[in-house]
Protein backbone atom coordinates (compact mmCIF):
# COMPACT_ATOMS: atom_id res chain seq x y z
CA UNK A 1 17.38 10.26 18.52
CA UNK A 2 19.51 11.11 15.71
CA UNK A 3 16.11 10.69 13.25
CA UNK A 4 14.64 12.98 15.21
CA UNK A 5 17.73 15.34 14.62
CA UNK A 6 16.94 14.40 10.96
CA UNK A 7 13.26 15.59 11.08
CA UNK A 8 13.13 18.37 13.14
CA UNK A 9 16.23 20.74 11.90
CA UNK A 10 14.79 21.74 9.04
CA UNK A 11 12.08 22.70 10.88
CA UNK A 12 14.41 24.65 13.63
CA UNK A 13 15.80 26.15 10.08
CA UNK A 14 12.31 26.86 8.72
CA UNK A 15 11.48 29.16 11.82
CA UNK A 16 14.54 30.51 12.34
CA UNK A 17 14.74 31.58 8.57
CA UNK A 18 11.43 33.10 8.86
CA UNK A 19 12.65 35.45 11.80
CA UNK A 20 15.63 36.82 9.95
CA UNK A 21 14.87 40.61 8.93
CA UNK A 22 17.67 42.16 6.78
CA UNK A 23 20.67 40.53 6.34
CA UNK A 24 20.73 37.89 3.37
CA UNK A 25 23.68 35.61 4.54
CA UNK A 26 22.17 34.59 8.10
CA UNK A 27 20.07 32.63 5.90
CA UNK A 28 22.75 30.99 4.38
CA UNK A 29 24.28 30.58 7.55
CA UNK A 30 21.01 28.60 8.98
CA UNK A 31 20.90 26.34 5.93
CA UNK A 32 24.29 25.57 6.00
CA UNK A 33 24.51 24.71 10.16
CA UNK A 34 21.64 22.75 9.63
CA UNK A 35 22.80 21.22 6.81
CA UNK A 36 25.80 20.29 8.86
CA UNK A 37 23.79 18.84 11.42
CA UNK A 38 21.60 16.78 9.26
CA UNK A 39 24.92 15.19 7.84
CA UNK A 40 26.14 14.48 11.09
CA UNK A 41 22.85 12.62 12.09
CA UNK A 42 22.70 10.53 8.71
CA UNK A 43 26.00 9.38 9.78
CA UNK A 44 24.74 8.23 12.80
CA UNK A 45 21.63 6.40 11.59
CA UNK A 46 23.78 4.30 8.72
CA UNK A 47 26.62 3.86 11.39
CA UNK A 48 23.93 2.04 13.40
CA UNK A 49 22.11 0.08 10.60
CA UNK A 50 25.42 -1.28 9.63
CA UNK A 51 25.91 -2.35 13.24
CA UNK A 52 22.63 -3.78 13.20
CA UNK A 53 20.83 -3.76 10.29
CA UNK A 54 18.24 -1.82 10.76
CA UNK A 55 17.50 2.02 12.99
CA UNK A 56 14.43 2.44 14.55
CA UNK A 57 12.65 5.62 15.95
CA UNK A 58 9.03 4.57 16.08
CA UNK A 59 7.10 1.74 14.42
CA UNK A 60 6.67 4.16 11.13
CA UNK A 61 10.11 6.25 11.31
CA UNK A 62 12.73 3.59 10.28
CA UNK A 63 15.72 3.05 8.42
CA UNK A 64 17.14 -0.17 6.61
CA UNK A 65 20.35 -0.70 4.15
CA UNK A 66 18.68 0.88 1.42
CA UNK A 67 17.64 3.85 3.54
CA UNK A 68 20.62 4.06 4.70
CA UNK A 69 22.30 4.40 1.50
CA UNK A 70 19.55 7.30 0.18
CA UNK A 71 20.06 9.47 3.08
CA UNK A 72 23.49 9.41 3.59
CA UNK A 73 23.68 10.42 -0.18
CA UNK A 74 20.90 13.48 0.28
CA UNK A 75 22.98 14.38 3.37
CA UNK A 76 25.96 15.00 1.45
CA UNK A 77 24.33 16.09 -1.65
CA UNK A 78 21.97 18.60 0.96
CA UNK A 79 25.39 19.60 2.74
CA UNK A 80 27.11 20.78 -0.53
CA UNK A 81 23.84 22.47 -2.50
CA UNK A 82 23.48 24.49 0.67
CA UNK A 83 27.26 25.52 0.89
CA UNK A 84 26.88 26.23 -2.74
CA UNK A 85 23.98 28.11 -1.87
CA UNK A 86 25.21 31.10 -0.24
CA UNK A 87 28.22 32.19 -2.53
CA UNK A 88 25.78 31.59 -5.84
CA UNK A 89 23.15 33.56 -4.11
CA UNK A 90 25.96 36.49 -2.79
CA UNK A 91 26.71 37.25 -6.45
CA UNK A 92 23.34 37.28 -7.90
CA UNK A 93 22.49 39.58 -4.78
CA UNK A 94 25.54 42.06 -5.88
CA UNK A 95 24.31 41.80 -9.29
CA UNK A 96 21.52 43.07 -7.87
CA UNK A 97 19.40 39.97 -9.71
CA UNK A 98 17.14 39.40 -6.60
CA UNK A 99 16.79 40.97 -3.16
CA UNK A 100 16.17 39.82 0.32
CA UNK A 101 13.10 38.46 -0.18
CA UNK A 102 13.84 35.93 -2.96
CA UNK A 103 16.91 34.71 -1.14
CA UNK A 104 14.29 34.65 2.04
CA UNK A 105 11.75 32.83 0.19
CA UNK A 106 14.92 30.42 -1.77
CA UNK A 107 15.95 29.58 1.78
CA UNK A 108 12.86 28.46 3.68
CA UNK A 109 11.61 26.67 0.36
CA UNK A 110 15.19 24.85 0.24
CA UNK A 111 14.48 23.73 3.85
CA UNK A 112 10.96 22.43 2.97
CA UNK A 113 12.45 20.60 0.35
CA UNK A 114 15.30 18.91 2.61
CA UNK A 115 12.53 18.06 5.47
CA UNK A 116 10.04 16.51 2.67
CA UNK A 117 13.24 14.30 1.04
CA UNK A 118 14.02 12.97 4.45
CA UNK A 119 10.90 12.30 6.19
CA UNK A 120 10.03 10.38 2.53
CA UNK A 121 13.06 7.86 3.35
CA UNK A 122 12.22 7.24 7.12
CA UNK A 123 8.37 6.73 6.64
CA UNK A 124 7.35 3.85 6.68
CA UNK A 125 4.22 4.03 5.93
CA UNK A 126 3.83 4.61 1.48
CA UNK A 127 1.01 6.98 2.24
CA UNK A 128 3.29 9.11 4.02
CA UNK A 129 5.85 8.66 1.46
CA UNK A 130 3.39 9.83 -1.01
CA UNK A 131 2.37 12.49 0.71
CA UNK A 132 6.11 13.56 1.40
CA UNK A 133 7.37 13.54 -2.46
CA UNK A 134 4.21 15.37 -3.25
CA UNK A 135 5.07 17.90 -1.17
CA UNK A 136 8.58 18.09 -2.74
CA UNK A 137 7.11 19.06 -5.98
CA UNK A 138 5.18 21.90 -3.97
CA UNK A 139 8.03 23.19 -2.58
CA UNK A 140 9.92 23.40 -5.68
CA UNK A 141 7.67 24.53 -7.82
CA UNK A 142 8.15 28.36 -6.78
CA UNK A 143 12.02 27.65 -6.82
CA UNK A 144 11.87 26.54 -10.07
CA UNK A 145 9.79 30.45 -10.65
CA UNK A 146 13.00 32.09 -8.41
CA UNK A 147 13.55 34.25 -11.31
CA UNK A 148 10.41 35.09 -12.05
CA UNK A 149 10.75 35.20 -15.60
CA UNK A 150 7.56 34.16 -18.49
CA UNK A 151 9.40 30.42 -19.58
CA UNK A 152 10.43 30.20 -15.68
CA UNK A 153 6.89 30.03 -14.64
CA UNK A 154 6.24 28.14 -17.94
CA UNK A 155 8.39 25.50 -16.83
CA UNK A 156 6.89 26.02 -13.11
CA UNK A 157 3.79 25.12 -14.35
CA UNK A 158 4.64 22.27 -16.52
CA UNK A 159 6.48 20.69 -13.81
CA UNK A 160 3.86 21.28 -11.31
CA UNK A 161 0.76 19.82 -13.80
CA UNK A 162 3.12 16.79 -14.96
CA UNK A 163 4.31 15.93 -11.64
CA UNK A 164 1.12 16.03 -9.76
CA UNK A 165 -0.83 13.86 -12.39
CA UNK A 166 2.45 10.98 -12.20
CA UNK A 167 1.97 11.03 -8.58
CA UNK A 168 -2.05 10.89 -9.01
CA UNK A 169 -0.97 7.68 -11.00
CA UNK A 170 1.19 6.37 -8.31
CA UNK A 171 -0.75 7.34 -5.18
CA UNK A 172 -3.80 5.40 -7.03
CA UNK A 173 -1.24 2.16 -7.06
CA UNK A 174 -0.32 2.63 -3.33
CA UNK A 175 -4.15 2.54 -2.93
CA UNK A 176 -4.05 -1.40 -4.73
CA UNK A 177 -1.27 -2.68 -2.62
CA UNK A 178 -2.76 -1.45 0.49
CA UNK A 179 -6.16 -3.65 -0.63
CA UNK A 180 -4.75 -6.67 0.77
CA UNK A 181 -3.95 -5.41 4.43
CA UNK A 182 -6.87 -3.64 4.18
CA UNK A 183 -9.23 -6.82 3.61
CA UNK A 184 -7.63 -8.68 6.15
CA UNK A 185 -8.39 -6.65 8.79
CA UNK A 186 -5.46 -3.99 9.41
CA UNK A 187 -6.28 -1.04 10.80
CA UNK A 188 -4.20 2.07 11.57
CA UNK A 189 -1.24 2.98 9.41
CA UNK A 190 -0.10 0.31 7.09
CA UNK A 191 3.85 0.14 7.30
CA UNK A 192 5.52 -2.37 4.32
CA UNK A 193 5.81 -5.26 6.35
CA UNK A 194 2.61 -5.15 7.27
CA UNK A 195 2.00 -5.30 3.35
CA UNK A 196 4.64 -7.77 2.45
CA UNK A 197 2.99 -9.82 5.31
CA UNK A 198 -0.28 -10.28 3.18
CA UNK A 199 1.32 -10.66 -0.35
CA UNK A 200 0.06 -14.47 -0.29
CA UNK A 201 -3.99 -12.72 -0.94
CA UNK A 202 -3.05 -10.37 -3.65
CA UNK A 203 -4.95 -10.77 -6.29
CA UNK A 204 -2.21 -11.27 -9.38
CA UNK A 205 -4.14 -8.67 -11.89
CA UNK A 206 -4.45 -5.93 -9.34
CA UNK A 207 -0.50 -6.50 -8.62
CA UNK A 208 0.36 -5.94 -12.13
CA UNK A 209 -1.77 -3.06 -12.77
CA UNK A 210 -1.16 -1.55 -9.24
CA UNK A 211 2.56 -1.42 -10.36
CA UNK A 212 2.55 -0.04 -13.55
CA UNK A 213 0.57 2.60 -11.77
CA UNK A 214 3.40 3.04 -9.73
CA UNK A 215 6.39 2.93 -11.60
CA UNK A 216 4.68 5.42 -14.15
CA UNK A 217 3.90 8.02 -11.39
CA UNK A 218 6.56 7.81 -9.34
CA UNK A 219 8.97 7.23 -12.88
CA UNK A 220 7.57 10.86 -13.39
CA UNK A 221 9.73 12.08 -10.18
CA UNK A 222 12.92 9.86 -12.03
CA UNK A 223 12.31 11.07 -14.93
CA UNK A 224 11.64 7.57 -17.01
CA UNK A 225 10.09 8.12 -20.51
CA UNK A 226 7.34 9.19 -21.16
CA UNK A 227 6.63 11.09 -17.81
CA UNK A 228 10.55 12.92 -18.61
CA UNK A 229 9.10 15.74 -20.30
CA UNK A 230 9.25 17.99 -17.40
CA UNK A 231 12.91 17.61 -16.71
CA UNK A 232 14.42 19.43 -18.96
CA UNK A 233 12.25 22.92 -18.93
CA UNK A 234 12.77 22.92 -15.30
CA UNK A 235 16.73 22.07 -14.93
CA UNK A 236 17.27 24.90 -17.48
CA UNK A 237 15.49 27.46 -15.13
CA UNK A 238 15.63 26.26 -11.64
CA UNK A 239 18.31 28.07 -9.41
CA UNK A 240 21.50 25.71 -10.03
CA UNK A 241 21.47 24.01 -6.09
CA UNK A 242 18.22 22.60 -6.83
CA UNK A 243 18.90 21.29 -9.81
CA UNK A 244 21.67 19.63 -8.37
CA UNK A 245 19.23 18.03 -5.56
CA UNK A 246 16.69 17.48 -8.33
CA UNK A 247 18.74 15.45 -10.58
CA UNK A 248 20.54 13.81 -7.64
CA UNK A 249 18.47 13.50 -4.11
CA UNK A 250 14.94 13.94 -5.73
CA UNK A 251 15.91 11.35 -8.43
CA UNK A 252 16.81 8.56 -5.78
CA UNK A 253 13.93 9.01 -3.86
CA UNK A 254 11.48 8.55 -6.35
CA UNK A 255 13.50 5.13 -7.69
CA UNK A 256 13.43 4.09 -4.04
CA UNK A 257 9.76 4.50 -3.67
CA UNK A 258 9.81 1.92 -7.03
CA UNK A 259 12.07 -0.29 -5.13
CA UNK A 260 9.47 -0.87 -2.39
CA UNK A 261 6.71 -1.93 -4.05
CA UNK A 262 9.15 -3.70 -6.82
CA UNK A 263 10.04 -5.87 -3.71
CA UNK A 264 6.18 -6.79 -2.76
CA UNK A 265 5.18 -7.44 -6.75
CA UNK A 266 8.28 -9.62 -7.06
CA UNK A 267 6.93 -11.79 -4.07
CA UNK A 268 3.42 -11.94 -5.24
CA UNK A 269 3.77 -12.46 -9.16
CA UNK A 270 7.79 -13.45 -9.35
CA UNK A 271 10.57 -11.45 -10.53
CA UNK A 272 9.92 -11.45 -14.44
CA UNK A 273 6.88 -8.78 -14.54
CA UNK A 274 8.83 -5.71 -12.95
CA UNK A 275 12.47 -6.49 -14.57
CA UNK A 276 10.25 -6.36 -18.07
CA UNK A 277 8.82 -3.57 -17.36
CA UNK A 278 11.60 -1.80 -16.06
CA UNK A 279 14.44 -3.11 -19.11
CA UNK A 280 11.44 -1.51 -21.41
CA UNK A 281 11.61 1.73 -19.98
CA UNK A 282 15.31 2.24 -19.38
CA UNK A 283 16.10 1.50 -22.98
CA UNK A 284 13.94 3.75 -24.15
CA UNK A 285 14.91 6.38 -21.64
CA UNK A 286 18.63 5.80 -22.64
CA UNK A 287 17.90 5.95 -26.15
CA UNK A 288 15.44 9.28 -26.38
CA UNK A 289 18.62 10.77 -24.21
CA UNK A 290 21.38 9.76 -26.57
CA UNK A 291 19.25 11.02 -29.70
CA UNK A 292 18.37 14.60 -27.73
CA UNK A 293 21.48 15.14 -26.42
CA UNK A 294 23.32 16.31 -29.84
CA UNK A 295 21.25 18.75 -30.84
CA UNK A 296 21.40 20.67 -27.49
CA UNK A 297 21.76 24.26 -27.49
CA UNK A 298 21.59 25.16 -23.32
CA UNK A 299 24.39 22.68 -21.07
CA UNK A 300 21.66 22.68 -18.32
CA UNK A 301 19.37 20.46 -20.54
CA UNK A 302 22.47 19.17 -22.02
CA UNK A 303 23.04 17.91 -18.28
CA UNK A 304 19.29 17.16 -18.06
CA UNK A 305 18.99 14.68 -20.65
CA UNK A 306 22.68 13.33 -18.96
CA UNK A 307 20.06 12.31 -16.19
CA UNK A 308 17.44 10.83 -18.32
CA UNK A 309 20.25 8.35 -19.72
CA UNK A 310 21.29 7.71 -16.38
CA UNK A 311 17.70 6.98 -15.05
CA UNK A 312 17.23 4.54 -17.79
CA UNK A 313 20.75 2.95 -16.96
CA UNK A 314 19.79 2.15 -13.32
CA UNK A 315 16.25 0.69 -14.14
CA UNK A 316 18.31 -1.52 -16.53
CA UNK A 317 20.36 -2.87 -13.57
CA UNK A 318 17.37 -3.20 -11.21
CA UNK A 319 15.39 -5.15 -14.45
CA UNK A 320 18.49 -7.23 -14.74
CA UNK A 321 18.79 -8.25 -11.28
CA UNK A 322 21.09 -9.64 -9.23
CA UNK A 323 24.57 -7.95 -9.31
CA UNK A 324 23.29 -6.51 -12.06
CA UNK A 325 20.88 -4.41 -9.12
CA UNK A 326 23.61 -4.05 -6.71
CA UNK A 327 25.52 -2.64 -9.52
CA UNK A 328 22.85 -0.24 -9.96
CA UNK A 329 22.04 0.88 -6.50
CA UNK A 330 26.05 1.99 -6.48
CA UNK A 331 25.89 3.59 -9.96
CA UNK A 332 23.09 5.69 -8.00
CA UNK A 333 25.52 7.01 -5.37
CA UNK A 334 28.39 8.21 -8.35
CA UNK A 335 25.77 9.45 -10.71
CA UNK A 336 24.72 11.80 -7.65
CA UNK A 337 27.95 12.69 -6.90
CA UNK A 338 29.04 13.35 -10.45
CA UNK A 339 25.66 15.62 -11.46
CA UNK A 340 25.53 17.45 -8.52
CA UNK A 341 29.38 18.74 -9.39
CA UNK A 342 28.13 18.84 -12.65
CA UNK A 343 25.28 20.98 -12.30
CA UNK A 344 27.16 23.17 -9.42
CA UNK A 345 29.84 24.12 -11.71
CA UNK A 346 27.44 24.79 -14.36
CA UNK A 347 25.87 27.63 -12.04
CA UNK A 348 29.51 28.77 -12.22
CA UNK A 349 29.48 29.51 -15.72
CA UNK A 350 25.81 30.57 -15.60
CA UNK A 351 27.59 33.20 -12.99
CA UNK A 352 30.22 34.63 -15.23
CA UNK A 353 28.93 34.33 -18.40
CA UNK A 354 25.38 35.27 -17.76
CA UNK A 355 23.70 32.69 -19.88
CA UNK A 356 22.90 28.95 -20.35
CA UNK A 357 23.44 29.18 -23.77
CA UNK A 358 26.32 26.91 -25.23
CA UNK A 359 26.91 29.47 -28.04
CA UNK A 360 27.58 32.19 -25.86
CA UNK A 361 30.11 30.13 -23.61
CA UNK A 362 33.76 29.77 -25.51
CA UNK A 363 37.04 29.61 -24.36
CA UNK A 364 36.40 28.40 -20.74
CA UNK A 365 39.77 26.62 -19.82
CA UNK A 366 40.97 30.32 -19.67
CA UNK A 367 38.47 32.19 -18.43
CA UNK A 368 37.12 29.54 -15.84
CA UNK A 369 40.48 27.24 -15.22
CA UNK A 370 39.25 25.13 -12.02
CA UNK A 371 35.77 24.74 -12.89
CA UNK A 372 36.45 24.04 -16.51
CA UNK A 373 38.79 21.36 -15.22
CA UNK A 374 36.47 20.16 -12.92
CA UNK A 375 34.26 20.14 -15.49
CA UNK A 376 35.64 17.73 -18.08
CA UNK A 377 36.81 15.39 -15.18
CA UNK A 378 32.72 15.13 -14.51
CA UNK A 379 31.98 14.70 -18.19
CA UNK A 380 34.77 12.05 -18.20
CA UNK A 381 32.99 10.37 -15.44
CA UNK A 382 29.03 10.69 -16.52
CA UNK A 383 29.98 8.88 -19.44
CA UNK A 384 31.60 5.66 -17.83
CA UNK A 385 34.75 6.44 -18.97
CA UNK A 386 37.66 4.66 -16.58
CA UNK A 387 38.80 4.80 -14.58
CA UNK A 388 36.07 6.48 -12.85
CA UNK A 389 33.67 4.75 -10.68
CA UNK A 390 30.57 4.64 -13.36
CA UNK A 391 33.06 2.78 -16.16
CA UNK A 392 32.81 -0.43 -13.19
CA UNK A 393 29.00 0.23 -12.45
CA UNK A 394 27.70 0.55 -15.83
CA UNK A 395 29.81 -2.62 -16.80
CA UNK A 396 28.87 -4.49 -14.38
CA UNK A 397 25.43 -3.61 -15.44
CA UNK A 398 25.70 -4.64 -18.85
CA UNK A 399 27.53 -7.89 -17.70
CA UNK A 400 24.71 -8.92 -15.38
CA UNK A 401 22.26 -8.90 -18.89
CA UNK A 402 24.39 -10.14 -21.74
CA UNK A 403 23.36 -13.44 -21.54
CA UNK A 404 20.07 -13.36 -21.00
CA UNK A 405 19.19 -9.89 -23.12
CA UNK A 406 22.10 -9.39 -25.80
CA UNK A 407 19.59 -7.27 -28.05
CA UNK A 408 19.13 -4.96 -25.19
CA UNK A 409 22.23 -5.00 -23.53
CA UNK A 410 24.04 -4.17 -27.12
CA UNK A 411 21.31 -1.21 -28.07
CA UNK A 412 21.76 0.74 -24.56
CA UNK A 413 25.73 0.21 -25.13
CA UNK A 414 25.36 1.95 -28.75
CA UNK A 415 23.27 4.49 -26.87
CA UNK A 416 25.69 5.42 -24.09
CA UNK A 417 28.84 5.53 -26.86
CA UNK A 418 26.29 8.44 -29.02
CA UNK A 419 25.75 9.99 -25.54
CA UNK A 420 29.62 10.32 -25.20
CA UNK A 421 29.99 11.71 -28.72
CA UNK A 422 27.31 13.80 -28.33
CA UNK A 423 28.83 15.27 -24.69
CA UNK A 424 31.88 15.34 -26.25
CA UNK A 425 31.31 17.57 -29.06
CA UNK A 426 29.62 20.02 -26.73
CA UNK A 427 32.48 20.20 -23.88
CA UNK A 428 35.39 20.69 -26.75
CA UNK A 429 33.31 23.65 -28.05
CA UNK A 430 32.88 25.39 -24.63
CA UNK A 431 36.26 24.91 -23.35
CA UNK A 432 38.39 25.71 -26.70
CA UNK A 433 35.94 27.82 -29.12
CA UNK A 434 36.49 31.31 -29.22
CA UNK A 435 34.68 33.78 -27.71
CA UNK A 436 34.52 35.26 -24.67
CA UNK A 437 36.94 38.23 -24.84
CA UNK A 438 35.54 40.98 -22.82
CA UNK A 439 34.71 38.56 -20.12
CA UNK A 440 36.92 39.15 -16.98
CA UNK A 441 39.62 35.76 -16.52
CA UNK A 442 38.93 33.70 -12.92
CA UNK A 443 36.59 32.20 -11.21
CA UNK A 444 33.78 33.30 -9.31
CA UNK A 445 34.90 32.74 -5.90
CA UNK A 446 35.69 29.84 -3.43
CA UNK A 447 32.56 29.98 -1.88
CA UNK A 448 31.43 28.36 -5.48
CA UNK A 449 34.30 26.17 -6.13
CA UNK A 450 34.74 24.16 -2.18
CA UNK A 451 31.42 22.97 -2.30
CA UNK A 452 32.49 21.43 -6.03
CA UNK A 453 35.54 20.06 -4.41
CA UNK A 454 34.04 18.45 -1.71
CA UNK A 455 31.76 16.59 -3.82
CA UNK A 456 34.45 15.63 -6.41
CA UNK A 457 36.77 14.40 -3.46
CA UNK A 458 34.38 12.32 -2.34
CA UNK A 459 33.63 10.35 -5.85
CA UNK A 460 37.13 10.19 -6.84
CA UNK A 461 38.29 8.31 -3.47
CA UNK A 462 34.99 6.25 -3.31
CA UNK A 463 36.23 5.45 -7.60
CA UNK A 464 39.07 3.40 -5.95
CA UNK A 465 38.30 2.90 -2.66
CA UNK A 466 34.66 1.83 -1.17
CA UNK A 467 34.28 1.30 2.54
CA UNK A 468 33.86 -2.04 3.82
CA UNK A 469 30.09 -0.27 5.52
CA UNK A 470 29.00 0.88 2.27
CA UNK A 471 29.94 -2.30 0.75
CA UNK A 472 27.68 -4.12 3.71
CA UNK A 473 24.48 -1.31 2.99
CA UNK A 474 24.76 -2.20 -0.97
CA UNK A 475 24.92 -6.09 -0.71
CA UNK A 476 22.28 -5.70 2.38
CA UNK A 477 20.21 -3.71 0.43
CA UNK A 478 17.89 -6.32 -1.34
């Protein structure tokens, strides 16, 4: 029952958003109930997978550890962008930005979005997962146009074309690892144990090609180099509650799709092809990050590139292995956290100062006081500085490969310290330069600063203190 909750409120808020007329915040209102809902359901499914390891609805609607750990995290994440969602809309409303309609259309795309990121974690079946992430970048793609502005639609465009060749890429792996169950005989909809079932007739050659196939189209959704192009266009334009679920939900879902069919290459050729493939690509992705993030001029692609680096840190744990993947399964729940209070109180400084420009945004511990502070606490954390919860992940990441890769374990530390500098020298200069004089002192509201909270109450306690069930989903989890 409660994955039925899952699937079909969005869709309850889909129609009901579609019936309201006139007034803007009843569509706030149905994201947000639903929102609620949705959260209280996910708690339901991972209270019962922890009971018994795994929540079933129907043969091709399940949920196991891993599951259980992605949609408890796009519960919260979903819970707080929607919150967000009507105060940030409400003042771009009275600044008579948009109208009814955009918030309309904002709302029942937002919806979409939520009911595509779920149904991709319960499925199944990876032809329904494909299908599901596709239709995330759909949905987006006319978010990412909200403001209907030429680079807006620029970046629409360029996130639409990029995304939907990775995921031609990926969907054309899928295809390979289906070949097996196919041959033997399968018929109906294939589910993954179906496929891990018939790993021992794989041919190896079509397992290695069939997952670099994968891990470059659905690395697109991560944004892993070279498919990363994308990213930072569209977090610099997007409304600022999708980029948080972008660089947060989105971002998990497409590594989890990896993690599947990581799981049936490593039993057909061994462990050594994927964890090469994937070291390769997060050092690069950490290192094109730590190079592009100094010469940033707008602190949404400043925040962008933040998620690059930390893309390329958690395919370093999952290459690595071991506690090394564990390590990086948890780094995925704090980097969530951390971005998506990020990237919210970034749309509150997009809200009073009226630009994503770093030049144009000085003296913010006195103009903005809470969200500046909030602010540097989440730079603090995104660069693994203790005692936050990423210091222990990321080290525990780099312990996990010392031994056995020194070279690379040594060139993604140098990397993370230039990423620091680099986010350093950026905060200092929005929080003490001057500027900012005829720009009326406090924040925007609390309606954009409790959503923040929530989300920065949660990561600090989970820092020091992680439930014995979430502890039992992580180690359960591979």
């Amino acid at each position: 029952m409660p994955l039925f909750i899952i699937i079909i409120t969005p869709i309850v808020a889909l129609v009901l958003s579609f019936s309201v007329k006139k007034k803007a915040d009843n569509l706030g209102w149905v994201a947000l109930a639903a929102s609620i809902i949705e959260l209280l359901a996910s708690l339901a499914v991972v209270a019962e997978v922890v009971r018994t390891g795994s929540y079933s609805w129907t043969p091709y609607l399940s949920v196991d550890p891993l599951g259980a750990i992605m949609i408890i995290v796009l519960a919260l994440i979903g819970f707080a962008a929607s919150w967000y969602s009507i105060g940030y809309l409400r003042t771009e409303v009275a600044k008579k930005i948009i109208g009814f309609h955009r918030v309309k259309q904002y709302f029942i795309l937002l919806n979409l979005f939520l009911l595509a990121m779920y149904f991709a974690i319960i499925t199944t079946n990876p032809i329904l997962m494909w299908i599901a992430i596709e239709a995330t970048t759909l949905s987006t793609a006319f978010l990412i146009s909200f403001y209907n502005k030429p680079s807006a639609m620029e970046a629409a465009w360029k996130y639409l074309i990029i995304n939907s060749v990775g995921l031609l890429l990926a969907f054309f792996g899928t295809l390979l690892f289906l070949y097996p169950s196919l041959s033997a005989g399968h018929t109906g909809l294939i589910n993954w144990h179906t496929i891990l079932s018939n790993v021992s007739t794989f041919n190896p050659l079509v397992a290695k090609t069939a997952f670099i196939f994968v891990l470059i189209g659905y690395g697109t959704k991560v944004g892993l180099v070279p498919m990363h192009t994308w990213r930072p266009d569209t977090y610099s334009k997007a409304p600022i509650p999708i980029v948080a679920l972008f660089s947060s939900a989105l971002l998990n879902i497409a590594f989890f799709a990896i993690l599947r069919f990581k799981a049936v290459t490593d039993l057909t050729l061994g462990t050594q092809f994927s964890q090469g493939l994937l070291l390769f690509i997060g050092l690069i992705s950490i290192l094109l990050a730590a190079f592009s993030i100094f010469g940033q001029k707008n602190y949404k692609r400043l925040l962008a590139y933040s998620s690059i680096e930390h893309a390329g840190i958690m395919a370093l744990g999952f290459g690595f292995g071991g506690i090394g993947a564990v390590a990086a399964l948890l780094h995925m729940v704090y980097h969530s956290l951390v971005k998506s209070f990020l990237f919210l109180s970034s749309g509150n400084i997009f809200l009073k100062y009226s630009s994503t420009k770093m030049a144009k945004v000085k003296n913010m511990l006195k103009i903005l006081p809470v969200t500046s502070i909030i602010f540097v606490i989440g730079f603090l954390a995104i660069t693994g500085v203790p005692p936050f919860g990423i210091f222990v992940t990321e080290f525990s990441i780099l312990s996990a490969g010392i031994h056995a890769h020194p070279a690379i374990v040594i060139t993604a530390l140098l990397g993370m310290v230039l990423v620091f500098v680099g986010f350093l020298k950026h905060t200092v200069s929005m929080m003490y330069g001057e500027g900012g004089k005829d720009i009326p002192q406090g924040e925007v509201g609390a309606w954009t600063i409790a959503p923040i909270m929530f989300l920065l109450i949660i990561f600090v306690i989970s820092s020091f203190f992680i439930p014995q069930a979430v502890r039992l989903l992580l180690n359960s989890a591979f």
